[in-house]
Structures are given as structure tokens and as C-alpha cells.
C-alpha atoms as a PDB file:
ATOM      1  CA  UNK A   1     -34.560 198.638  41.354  1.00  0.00           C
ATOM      2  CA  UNK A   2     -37.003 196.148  42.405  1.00  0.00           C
ATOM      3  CA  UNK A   3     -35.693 192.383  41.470  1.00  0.00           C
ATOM      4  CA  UNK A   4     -38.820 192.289  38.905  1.00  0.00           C
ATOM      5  CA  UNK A   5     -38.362 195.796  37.202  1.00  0.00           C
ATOM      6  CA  UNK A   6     -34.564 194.329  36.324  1.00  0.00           C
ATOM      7  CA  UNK A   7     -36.016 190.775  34.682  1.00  0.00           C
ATOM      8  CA  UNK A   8     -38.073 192.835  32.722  1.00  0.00           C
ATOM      9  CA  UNK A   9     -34.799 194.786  31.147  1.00  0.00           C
ATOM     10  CA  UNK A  10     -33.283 191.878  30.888  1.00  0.00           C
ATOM     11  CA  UNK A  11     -35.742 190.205  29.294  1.00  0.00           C
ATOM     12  CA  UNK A  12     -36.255 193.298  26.936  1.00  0.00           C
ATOM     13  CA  UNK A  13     -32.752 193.642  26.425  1.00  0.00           C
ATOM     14  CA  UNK A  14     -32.629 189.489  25.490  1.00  0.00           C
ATOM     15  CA  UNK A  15     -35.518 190.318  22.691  1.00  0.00           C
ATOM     16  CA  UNK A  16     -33.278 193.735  21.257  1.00  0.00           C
ATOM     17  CA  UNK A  17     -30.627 191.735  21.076  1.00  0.00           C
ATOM     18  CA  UNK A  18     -32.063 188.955  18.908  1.00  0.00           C
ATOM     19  CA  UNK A  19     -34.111 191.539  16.459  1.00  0.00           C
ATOM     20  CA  UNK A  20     -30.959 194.019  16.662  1.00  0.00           C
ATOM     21  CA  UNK A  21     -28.604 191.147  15.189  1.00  0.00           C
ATOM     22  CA  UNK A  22     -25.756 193.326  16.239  1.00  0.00           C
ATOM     23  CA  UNK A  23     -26.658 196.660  15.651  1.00  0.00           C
ATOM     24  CA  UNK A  24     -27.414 198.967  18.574  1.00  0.00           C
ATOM     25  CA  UNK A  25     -29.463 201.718  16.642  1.00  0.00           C
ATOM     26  CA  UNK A  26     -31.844 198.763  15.829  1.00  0.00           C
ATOM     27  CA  UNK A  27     -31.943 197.221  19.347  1.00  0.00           C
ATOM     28  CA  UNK A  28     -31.695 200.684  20.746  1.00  0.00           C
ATOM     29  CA  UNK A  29     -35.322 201.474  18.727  1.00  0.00           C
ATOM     30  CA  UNK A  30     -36.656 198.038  19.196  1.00  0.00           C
ATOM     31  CA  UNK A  31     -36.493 198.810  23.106  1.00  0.00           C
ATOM     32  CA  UNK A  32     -37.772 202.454  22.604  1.00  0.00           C
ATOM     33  CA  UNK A  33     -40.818 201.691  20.555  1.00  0.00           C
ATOM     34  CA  UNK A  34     -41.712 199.221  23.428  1.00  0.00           C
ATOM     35  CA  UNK A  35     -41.460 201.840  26.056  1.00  0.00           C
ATOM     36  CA  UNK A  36     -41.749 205.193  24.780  1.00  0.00           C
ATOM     37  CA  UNK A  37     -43.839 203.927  21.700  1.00  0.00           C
ATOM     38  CA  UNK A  38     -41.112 206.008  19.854  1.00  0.00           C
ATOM     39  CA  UNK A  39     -37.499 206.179  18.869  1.00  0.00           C
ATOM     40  CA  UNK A  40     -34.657 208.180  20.175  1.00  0.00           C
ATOM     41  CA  UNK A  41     -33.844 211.348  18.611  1.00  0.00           C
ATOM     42  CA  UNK A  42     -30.373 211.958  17.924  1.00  0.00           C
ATOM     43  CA  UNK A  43     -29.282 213.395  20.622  1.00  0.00           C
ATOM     44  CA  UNK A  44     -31.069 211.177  22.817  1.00  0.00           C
ATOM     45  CA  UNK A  45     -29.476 207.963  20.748  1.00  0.00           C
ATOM     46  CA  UNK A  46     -25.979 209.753  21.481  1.00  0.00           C
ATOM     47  CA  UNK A  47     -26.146 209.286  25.224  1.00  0.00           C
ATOM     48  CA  UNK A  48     -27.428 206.025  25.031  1.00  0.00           C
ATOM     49  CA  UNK A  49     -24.609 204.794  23.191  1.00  0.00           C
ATOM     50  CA  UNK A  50     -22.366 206.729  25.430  1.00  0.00           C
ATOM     51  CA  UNK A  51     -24.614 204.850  27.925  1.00  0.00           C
ATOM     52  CA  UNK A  52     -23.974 201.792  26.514  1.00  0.00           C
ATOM     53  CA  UNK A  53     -20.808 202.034  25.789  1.00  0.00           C
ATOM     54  CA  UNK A  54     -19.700 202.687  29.395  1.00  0.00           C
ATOM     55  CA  UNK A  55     -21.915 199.584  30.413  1.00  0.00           C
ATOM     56  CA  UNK A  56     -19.993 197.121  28.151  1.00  0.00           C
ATOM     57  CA  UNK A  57     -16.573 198.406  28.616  1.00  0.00           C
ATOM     58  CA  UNK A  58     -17.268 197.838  32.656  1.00  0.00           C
ATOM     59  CA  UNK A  59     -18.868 194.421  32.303  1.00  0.00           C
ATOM     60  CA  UNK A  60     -16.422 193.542  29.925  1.00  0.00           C
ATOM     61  CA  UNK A  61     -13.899 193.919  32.529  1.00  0.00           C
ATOM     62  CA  UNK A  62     -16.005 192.734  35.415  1.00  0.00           C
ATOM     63  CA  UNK A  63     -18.036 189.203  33.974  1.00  0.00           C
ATOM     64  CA  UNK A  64     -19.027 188.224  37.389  1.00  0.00           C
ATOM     65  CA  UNK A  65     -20.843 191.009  37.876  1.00  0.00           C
ATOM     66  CA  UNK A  66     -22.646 190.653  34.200  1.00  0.00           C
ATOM     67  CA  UNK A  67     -23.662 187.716  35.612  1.00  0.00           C
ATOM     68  CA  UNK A  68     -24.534 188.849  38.777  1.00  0.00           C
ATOM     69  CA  UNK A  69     -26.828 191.167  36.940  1.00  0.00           C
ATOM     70  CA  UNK A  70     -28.311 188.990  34.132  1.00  0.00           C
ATOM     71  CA  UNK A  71     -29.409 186.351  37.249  1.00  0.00           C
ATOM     72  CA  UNK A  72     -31.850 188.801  38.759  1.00  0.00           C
ATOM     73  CA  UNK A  73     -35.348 187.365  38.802  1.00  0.00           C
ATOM     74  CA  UNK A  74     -36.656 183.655  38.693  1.00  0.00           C
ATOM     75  CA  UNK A  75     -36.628 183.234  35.126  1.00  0.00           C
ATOM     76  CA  UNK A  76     -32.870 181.942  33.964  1.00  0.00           C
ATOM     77  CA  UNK A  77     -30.698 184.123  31.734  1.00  0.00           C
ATOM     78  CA  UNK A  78     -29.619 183.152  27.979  1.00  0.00           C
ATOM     79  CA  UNK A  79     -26.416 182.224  27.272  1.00  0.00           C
ATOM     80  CA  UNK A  80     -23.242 183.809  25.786  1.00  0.00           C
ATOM     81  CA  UNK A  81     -22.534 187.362  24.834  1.00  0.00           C
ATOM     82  CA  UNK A  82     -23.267 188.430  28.913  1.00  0.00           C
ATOM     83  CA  UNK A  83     -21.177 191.811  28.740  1.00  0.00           C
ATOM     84  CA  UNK A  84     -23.729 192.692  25.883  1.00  0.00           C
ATOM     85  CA  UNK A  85     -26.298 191.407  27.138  1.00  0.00           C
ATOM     86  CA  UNK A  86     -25.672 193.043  30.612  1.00  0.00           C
ATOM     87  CA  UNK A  87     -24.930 196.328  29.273  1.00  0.00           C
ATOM     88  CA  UNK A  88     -28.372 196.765  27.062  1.00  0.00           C
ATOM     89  CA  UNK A  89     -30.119 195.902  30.158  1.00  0.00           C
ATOM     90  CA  UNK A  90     -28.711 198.747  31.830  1.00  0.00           C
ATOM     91  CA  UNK A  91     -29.568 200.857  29.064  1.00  0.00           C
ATOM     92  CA  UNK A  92     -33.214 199.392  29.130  1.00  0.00           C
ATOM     93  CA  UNK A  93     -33.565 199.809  32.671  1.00  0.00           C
ATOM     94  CA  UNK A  94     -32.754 203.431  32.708  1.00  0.00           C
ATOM     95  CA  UNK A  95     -35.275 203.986  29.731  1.00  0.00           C
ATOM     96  CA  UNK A  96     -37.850 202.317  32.257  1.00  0.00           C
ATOM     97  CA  UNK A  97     -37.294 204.901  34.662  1.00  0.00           C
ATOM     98  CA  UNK A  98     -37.520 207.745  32.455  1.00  0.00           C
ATOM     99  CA  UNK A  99     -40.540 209.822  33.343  1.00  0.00           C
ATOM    100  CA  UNK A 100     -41.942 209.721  29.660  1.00  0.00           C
ATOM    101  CA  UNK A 101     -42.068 205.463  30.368  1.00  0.00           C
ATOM    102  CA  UNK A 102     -45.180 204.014  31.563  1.00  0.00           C
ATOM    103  CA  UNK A 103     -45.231 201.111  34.117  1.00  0.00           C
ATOM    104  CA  UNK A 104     -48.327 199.861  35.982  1.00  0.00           C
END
């Protein structure tokens, strides 16, 4: 994706993590009602915690590339907690690019 369409994950992701305090169904819905003006239904929420899941155990392993990932774009990334932080903007950017999101 296009440098700017993965800041704005990021930054997304950044904001869900600080209202989510930890829990994924809330950051999960805080990122959905900003895109989709909705929250996941169940199945839905499933594969984005499979999603998610998959994310953080691979940037868990692989920190340079959370980092890598969380320095797209001009604005500089928070720090601390970059596996989780690089893993819900993975999640947010494929929620961008569902058909049902609308970017202009």
C-alpha cells in the first residue's frame, strides 16, 4: 500500500490501542466503528483475531521488521509495545481495503 494509506493504520492502530487498554474486542470495534461505522460480527471478529494473532506471533519474532513497518510515513511512531502495535496495524490496514471501507 501507498506509504500514506499505512500511517493512517498506524496511526489508527496507535489510537485502538490507547482506548482498547489491552483488550482486542475493544480496539478491534474502536477501529471498525471508524471505518465501517460498525462492529464486527462474530464471525468476522474470529478472523481478525486469527488475523491478529498471526501478525503478533510474526513480529514478535521478527522486531526489525515491526519497526520497519511502524516507520512508514513522516510522522514518528510511539514507543514500546511495537509487535502490538505492528500487528493491529496490519489488521487496520486490511479493514481499509475491505470493499465495505470508504477512502477518498
Amino acid at each position: 500500500n501507498d506509504p500514506q494509506f499505512v500511517e493512517a493504520a498506524r496511526h489508527l492502530a496507535q489510537r485502538a490501542l490507547q482506548e482498547g487498554r489491552g483488550n482486542f474486542d475493544r480496539q478491534l470495534d474502536y477501529i471498525t466503528l471508524h471505518l465501517l461505522s460498525r462492529t464486527f460480527q462474530p464471525a468476522e471478529r474470529v478472523i481478525a483475531m486469527r488475523a491478529f494473532q498471526d501478525f503478533l506471533n510474526y513480529y514478535a519474532s521478527h522486531p526489525e521488521d515491526a519497526r520497519k513497518l511502524l516507520s512508514v510515513g513522516e510522522s514518528k511512531p510511539e514507543e514500546g509495545a511495537e509487535a502490538d502495535s505492528a500487528a493491529l496495524t496490519m489488521v487496520a490496514n486490511q479493514i481499509m481495503n475491505l470493499d465495505e471501507a470508504l477512502n477518498k
